[in-house]
C-alpha atoms as a PDB file:
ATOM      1  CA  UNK A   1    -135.921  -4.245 138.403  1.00  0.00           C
ATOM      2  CA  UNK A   2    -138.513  -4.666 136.265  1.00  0.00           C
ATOM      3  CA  UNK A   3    -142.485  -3.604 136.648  1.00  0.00           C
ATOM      4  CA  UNK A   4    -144.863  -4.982 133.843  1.00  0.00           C
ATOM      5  CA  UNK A   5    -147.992  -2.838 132.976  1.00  0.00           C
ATOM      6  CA  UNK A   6    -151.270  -4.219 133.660  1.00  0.00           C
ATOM      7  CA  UNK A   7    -151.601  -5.022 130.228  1.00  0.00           C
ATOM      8  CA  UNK A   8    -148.236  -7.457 130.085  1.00  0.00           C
ATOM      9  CA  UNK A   9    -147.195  -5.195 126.776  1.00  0.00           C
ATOM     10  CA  UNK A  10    -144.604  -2.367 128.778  1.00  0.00           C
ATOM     11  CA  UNK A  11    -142.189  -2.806 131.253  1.00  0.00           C
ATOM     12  CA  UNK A  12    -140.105  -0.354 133.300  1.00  0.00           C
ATOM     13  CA  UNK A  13    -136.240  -0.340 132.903  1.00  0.00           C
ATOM     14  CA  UNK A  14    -133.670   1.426 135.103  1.00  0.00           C
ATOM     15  CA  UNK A  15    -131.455   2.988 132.956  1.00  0.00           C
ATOM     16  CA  UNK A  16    -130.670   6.392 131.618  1.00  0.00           C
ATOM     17  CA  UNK A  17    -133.498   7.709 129.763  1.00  0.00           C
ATOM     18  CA  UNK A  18    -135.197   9.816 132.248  1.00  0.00           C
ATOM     19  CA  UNK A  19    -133.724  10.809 135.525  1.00  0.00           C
ATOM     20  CA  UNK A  20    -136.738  11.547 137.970  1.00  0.00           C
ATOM     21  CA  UNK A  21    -136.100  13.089 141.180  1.00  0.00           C
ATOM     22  CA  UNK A  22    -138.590  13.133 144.026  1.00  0.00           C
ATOM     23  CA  UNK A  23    -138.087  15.076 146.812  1.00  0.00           C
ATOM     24  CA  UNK A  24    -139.163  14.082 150.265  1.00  0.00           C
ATOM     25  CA  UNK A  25    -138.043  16.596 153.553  1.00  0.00           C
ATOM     26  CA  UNK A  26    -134.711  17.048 153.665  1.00  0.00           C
ATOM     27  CA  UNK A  27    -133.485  13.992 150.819  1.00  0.00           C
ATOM     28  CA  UNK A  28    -133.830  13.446 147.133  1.00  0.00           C
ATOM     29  CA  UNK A  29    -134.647  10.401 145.432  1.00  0.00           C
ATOM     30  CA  UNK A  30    -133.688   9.753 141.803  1.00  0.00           C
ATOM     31  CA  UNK A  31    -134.747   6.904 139.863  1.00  0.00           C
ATOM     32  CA  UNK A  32    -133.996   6.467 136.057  1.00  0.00           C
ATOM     33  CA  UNK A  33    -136.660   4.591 133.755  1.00  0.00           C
ATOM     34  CA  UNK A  34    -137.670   3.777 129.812  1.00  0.00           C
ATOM     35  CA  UNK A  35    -140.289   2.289 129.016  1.00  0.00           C
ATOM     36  CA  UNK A  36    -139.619  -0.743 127.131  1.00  0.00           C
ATOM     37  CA  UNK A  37    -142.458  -3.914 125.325  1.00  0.00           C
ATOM     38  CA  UNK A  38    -142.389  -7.007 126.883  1.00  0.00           C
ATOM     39  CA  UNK A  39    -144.111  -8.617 123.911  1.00  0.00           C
ATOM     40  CA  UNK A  40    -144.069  -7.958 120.106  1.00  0.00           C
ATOM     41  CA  UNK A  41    -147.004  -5.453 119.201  1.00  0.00           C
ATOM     42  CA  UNK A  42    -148.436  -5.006 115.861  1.00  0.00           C
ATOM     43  CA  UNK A  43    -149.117  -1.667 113.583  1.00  0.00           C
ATOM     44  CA  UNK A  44    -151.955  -0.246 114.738  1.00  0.00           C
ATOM     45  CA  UNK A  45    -152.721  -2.026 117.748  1.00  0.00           C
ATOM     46  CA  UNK A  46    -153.889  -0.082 121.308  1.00  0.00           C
ATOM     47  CA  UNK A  47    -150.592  -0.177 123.476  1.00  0.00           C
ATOM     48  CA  UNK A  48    -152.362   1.354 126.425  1.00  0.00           C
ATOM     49  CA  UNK A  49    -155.495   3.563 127.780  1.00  0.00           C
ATOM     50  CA  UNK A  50    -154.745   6.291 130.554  1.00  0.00           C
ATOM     51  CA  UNK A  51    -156.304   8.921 132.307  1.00  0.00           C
ATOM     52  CA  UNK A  52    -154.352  12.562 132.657  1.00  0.00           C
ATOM     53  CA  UNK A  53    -154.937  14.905 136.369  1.00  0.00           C
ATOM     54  CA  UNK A  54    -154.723  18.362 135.431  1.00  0.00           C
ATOM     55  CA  UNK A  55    -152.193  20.097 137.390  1.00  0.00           C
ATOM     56  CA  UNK A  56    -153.322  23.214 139.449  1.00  0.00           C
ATOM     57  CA  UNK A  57    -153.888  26.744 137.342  1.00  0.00           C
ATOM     58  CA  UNK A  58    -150.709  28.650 137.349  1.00  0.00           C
ATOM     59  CA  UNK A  59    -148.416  25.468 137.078  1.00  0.00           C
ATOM     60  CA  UNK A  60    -145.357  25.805 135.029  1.00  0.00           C
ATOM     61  CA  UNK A  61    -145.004  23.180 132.889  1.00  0.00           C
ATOM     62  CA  UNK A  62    -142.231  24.836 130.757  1.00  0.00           C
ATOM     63  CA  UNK A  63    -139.358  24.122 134.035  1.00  0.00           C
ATOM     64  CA  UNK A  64    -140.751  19.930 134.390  1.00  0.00           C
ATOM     65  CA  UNK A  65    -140.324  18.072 132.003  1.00  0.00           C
ATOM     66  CA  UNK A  66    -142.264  14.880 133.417  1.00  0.00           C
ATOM     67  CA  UNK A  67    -145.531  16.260 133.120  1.00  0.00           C
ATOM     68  CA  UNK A  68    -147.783  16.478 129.922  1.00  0.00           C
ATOM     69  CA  UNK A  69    -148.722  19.557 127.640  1.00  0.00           C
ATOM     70  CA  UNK A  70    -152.536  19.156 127.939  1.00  0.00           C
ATOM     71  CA  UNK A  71    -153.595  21.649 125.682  1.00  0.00           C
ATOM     72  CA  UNK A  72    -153.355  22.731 121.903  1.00  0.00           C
ATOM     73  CA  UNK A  73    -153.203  26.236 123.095  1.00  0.00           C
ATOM     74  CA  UNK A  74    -149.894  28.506 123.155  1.00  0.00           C
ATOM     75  CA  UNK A  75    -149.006  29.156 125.002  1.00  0.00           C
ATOM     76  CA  UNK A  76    -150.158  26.112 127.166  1.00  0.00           C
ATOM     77  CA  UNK A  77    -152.583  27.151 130.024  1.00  0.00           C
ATOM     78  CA  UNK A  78    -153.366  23.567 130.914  1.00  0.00           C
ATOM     79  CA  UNK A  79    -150.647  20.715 132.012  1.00  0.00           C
ATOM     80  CA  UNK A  80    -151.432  17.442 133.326  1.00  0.00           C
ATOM     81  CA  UNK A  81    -149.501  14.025 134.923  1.00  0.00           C
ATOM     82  CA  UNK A  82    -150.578  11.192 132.761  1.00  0.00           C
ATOM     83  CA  UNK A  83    -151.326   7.698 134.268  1.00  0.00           C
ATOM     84  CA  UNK A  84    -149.693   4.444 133.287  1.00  0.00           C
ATOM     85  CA  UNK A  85    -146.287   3.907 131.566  1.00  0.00           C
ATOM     86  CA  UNK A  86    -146.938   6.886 129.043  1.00  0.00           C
ATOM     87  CA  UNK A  87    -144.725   9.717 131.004  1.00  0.00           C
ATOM     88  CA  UNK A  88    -142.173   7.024 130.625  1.00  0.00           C
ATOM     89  CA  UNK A  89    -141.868   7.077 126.830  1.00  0.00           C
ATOM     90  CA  UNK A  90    -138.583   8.751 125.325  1.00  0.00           C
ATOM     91  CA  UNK A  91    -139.176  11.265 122.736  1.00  0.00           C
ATOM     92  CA  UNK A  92    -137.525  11.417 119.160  1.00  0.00           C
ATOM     93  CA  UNK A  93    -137.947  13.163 116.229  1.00  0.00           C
ATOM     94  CA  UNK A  94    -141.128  13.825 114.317  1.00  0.00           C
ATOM     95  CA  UNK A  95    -141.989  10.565 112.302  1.00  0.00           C
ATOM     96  CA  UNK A  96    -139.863   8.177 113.327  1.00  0.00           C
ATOM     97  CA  UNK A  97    -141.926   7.481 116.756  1.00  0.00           C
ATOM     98  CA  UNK A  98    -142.796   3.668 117.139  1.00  0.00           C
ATOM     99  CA  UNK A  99    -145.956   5.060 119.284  1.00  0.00           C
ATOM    100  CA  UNK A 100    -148.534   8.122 118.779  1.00  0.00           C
ATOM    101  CA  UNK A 101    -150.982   9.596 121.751  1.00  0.00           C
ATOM    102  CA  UNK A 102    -154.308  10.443 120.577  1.00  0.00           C
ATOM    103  CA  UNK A 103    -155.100  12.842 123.425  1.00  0.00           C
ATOM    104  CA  UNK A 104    -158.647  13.511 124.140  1.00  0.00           C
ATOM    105  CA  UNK A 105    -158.658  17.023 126.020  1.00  0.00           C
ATOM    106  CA  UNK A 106    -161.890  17.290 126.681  1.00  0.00           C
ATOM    107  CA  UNK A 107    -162.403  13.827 128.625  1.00  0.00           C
ATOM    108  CA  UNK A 108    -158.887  14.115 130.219  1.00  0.00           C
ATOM    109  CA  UNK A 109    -157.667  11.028 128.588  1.00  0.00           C
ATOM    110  CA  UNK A 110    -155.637   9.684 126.351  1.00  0.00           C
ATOM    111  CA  UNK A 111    -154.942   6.334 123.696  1.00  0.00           C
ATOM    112  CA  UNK A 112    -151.434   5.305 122.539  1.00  0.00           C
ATOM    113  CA  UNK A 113    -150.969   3.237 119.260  1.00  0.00           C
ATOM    114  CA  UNK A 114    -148.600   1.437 117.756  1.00  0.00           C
ATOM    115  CA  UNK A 115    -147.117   3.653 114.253  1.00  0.00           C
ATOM    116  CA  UNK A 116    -145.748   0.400 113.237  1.00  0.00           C
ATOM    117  CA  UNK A 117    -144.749  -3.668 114.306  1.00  0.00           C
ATOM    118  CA  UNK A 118    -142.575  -3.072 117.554  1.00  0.00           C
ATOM    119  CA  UNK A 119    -140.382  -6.082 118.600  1.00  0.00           C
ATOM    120  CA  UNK A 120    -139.921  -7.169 122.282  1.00  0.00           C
ATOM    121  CA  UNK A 121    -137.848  -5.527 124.408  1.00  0.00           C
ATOM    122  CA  UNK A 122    -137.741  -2.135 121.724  1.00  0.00           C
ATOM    123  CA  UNK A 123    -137.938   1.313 123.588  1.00  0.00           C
ATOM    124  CA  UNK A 124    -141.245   3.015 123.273  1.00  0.00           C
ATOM    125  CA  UNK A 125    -140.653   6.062 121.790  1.00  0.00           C
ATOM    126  CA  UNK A 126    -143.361   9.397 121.028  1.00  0.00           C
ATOM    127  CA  UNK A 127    -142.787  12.776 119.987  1.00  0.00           C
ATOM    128  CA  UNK A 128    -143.609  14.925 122.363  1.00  0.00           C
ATOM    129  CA  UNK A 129    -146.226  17.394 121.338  1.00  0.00           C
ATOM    130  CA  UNK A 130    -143.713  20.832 123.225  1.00  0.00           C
ATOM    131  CA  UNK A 131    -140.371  19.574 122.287  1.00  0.00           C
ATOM    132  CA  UNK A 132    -139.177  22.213 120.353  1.00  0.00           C
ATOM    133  CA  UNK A 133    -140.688  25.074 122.263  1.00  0.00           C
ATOM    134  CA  UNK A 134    -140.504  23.820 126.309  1.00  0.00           C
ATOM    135  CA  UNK A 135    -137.598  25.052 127.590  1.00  0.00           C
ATOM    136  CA  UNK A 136    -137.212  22.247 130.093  1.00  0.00           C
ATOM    137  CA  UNK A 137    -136.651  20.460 126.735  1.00  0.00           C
ATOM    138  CA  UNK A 138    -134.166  22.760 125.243  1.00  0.00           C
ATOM    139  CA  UNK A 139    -131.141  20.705 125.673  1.00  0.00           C
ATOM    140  CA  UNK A 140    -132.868  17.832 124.232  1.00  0.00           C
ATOM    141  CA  UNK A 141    -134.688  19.577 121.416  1.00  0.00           C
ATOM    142  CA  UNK A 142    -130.768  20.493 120.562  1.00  0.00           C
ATOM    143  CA  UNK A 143    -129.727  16.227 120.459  1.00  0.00           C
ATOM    144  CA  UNK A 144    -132.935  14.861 118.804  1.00  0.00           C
ATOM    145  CA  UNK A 145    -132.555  17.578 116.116  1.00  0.00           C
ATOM    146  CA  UNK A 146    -128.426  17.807 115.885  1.00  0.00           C
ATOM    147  CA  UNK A 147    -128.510  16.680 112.378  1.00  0.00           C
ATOM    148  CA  UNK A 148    -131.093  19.299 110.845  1.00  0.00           C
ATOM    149  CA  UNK A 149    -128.718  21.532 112.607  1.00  0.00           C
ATOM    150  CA  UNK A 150    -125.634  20.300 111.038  1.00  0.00           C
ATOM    151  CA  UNK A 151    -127.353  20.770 107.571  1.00  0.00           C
ATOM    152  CA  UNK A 152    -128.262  23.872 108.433  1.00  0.00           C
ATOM    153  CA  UNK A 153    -124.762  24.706 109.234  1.00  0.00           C
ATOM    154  CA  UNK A 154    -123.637  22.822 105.815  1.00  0.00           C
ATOM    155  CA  UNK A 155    -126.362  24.775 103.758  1.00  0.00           C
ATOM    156  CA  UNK A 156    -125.007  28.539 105.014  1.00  0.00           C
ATOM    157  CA  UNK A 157    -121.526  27.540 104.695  1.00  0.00           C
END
Protein backbone atom coordinates (compact mmCIF):
# COMPACT_ATOMS: atom_id res chain seq x y z
CA UNK A 1 0.00 0.00 0.00
CA UNK A 2 1.39 2.96 -0.90
CA UNK A 3 -0.27 6.73 -1.09
CA UNK A 4 2.00 9.47 -2.75
CA UNK A 5 1.53 13.13 -1.52
CA UNK A 6 0.27 15.59 -3.86
CA UNK A 7 3.58 16.79 -4.31
CA UNK A 8 5.12 13.16 -5.63
CA UNK A 9 8.06 13.80 -2.78
CA UNK A 10 6.31 11.47 0.41
CA UNK A 11 4.73 8.36 0.40
CA UNK A 12 2.88 6.39 3.09
CA UNK A 13 4.30 2.98 4.27
CA UNK A 14 2.57 0.35 6.43
CA UNK A 15 4.88 -0.63 8.82
CA UNK A 16 5.67 -0.11 12.44
CA UNK A 17 6.38 3.39 13.09
CA UNK A 18 3.15 4.67 14.30
CA UNK A 19 0.27 2.52 15.28
CA UNK A 20 -3.00 4.68 14.81
CA UNK A 21 -6.16 3.45 16.07
CA UNK A 22 -9.52 4.84 15.05
CA UNK A 23 -12.40 3.97 16.71
CA UNK A 24 -15.74 3.62 15.04
CA UNK A 25 -19.04 2.15 17.36
CA UNK A 26 -18.33 -0.83 18.74
CA UNK A 27 -14.70 -1.79 16.54
CA UNK A 28 -11.21 -0.43 16.36
CA UNK A 29 -9.22 0.12 13.43
CA UNK A 30 -5.41 0.24 13.53
CA UNK A 31 -3.30 1.14 10.75
CA UNK A 32 0.57 1.55 11.01
CA UNK A 33 2.39 4.28 8.73
CA UNK A 34 5.99 6.26 8.14
CA UNK A 35 6.32 8.56 6.06
CA UNK A 36 8.89 7.81 3.60
CA UNK A 37 10.46 10.23 -0.02
CA UNK A 38 9.63 8.92 -3.12
CA UNK A 39 12.28 11.06 -4.79
CA UNK A 40 15.74 12.39 -3.70
CA UNK A 41 15.29 15.97 -2.07
CA UNK A 42 17.95 18.45 -1.66
CA UNK A 43 19.23 20.60 1.59
CA UNK A 44 17.09 23.18 1.97
CA UNK A 45 14.41 22.50 -0.30
CA UNK A 46 10.35 22.91 0.78
CA UNK A 47 9.22 19.17 1.39
CA UNK A 48 5.66 20.23 1.98
CA UNK A 49 3.08 23.20 3.00
CA UNK A 50 0.13 22.29 5.48
CA UNK A 51 -2.48 23.80 7.31
CA UNK A 52 -3.01 22.77 11.29
CA UNK A 53 -7.13 22.69 12.91
CA UNK A 54 -6.89 23.63 16.36
CA UNK A 55 -8.39 21.10 18.51
CA UNK A 56 -11.27 22.23 20.89
CA UNK A 57 -10.15 24.27 24.33
CA UNK A 58 -9.68 21.81 27.07
CA UNK A 59 -8.15 19.03 24.74
CA UNK A 60 -5.46 16.95 26.20
CA UNK A 61 -2.82 16.68 24.06
CA UNK A 62 -0.40 15.21 26.69
CA UNK A 63 -2.55 11.36 26.46
CA UNK A 64 -2.42 11.52 22.03
CA UNK A 65 0.32 11.44 20.68
CA UNK A 66 -0.90 12.00 16.91
CA UNK A 67 -1.79 15.42 17.31
CA UNK A 68 0.56 18.56 17.25
CA UNK A 69 1.83 20.88 20.17
CA UNK A 70 0.59 24.19 18.65
CA UNK A 71 1.93 26.48 20.98
CA UNK A 72 5.33 27.71 22.53
CA UNK A 73 3.54 28.04 25.75
CA UNK A 74 3.93 25.53 28.86
CA UNK A 75 2.30 24.29 29.52
CA UNK A 76 0.56 23.93 26.03
CA UNK A 77 -2.99 25.49 25.97
CA UNK A 78 -3.32 25.07 22.24
CA UNK A 79 -3.04 21.54 20.19
CA UNK A 80 -3.83 21.06 16.70
CA UNK A 81 -4.11 17.95 13.82
CA UNK A 82 -1.80 18.95 11.08
CA UNK A 83 -2.72 18.32 7.36
CA UNK A 84 -0.69 16.35 4.86
CA UNK A 85 1.96 13.64 5.55
CA UNK A 86 3.56 15.75 8.49
CA UNK A 87 1.74 13.78 11.59
CA UNK A 88 3.34 10.91 9.81
CA UNK A 89 6.98 11.85 10.41
CA UNK A 90 8.96 9.72 13.13
CA UNK A 91 10.72 11.69 15.66
CA UNK A 92 14.51 11.34 16.71
CA UNK A 93 16.80 13.08 18.59
CA UNK A 94 17.59 16.76 18.53
CA UNK A 95 19.91 17.41 15.42
CA UNK A 96 20.01 14.56 13.65
CA UNK A 97 16.36 15.20 11.98
CA UNK A 98 16.53 14.96 8.06
CA UNK A 99 13.37 17.51 8.21
CA UNK A 100 12.53 20.77 10.43
CA UNK A 101 8.77 22.43 10.76
CA UNK A 102 8.80 26.05 10.74
CA UNK A 103 5.42 26.45 12.45
CA UNK A 104 3.64 29.64 11.97
CA UNK A 105 1.16 29.90 15.07
CA UNK A 106 -0.39 32.72 14.31
CA UNK A 107 -1.66 31.74 10.64
CA UNK A 108 -2.26 28.08 11.74
CA UNK A 109 0.23 26.74 9.36
CA UNK A 110 3.15 25.26 8.94
CA UNK A 111 6.52 24.66 6.28
CA UNK A 112 8.77 21.56 6.46
CA UNK A 113 12.40 21.68 5.03
CA UNK A 114 14.82 19.55 4.18
CA UNK A 115 18.07 19.83 7.14
CA UNK A 116 20.06 18.12 4.57
CA UNK A 117 20.15 15.88 0.87
CA UNK A 118 17.56 13.00 1.68
CA UNK A 119 17.78 9.93 -0.67
CA UNK A 120 14.67 8.08 -2.01
CA UNK A 121 12.90 5.90 -0.10
CA UNK A 122 14.77 7.47 3.47
CA UNK A 123 12.27 7.89 6.46
CA UNK A 124 11.32 11.43 7.16
CA UNK A 125 12.26 12.09 10.40
CA UNK A 126 11.57 15.62 12.87
CA UNK A 127 12.02 16.23 16.37
CA UNK A 128 9.13 16.75 17.89
CA UNK A 129 8.88 20.07 19.59
CA UNK A 130 7.10 17.99 23.36
CA UNK A 131 9.14 14.92 23.25
CA UNK A 132 10.75 15.08 26.33
CA UNK A 133 7.97 16.54 28.38
CA UNK A 134 4.46 14.79 26.76
CA UNK A 135 3.80 12.01 28.62
CA UNK A 136 2.12 10.19 25.77
CA UNK A 137 5.79 10.31 24.64
CA UNK A 138 7.41 9.06 27.72
CA UNK A 139 8.24 5.65 26.60
CA UNK A 140 9.71 7.00 23.54
CA UNK A 141 11.51 9.99 25.01
CA UNK A 142 13.20 6.88 27.12
CA UNK A 143 14.44 4.93 23.38
CA UNK A 144 15.40 8.07 21.35
CA UNK A 145 17.48 9.23 24.36
CA UNK A 146 18.78 5.57 25.81
CA UNK A 147 22.28 6.49 25.13
CA UNK A 148 22.49 9.98 27.05
CA UNK A 149 21.03 7.78 29.65
CA UNK A 150 23.59 5.15 29.56
CA UNK A 151 26.29 7.94 29.92
CA UNK A 152 24.61 9.24 32.50
CA UNK A 153 24.64 5.98 34.22
CA UNK A 154 28.54 5.58 33.16
CA UNK A 155 29.34 9.20 34.47
CA UNK A 156 27.77 8.46 38.29
CA UNK A 157 29.22 5.13 38.39
Amino acid sequence: MKAYAKSGLLRFSPLDAHLLQFAFADFVISLTLYSFVAVAIKEGELIEKGVMRRLPEGFDGNTCPYIFTWSEKRPCPTWGMGSGCAPFYNTCKQGTANTRMVRYFDEDRFEIFANRDIEKDEEMLHTYISLKWRGCFSELNDIVHADEKADEKKESA
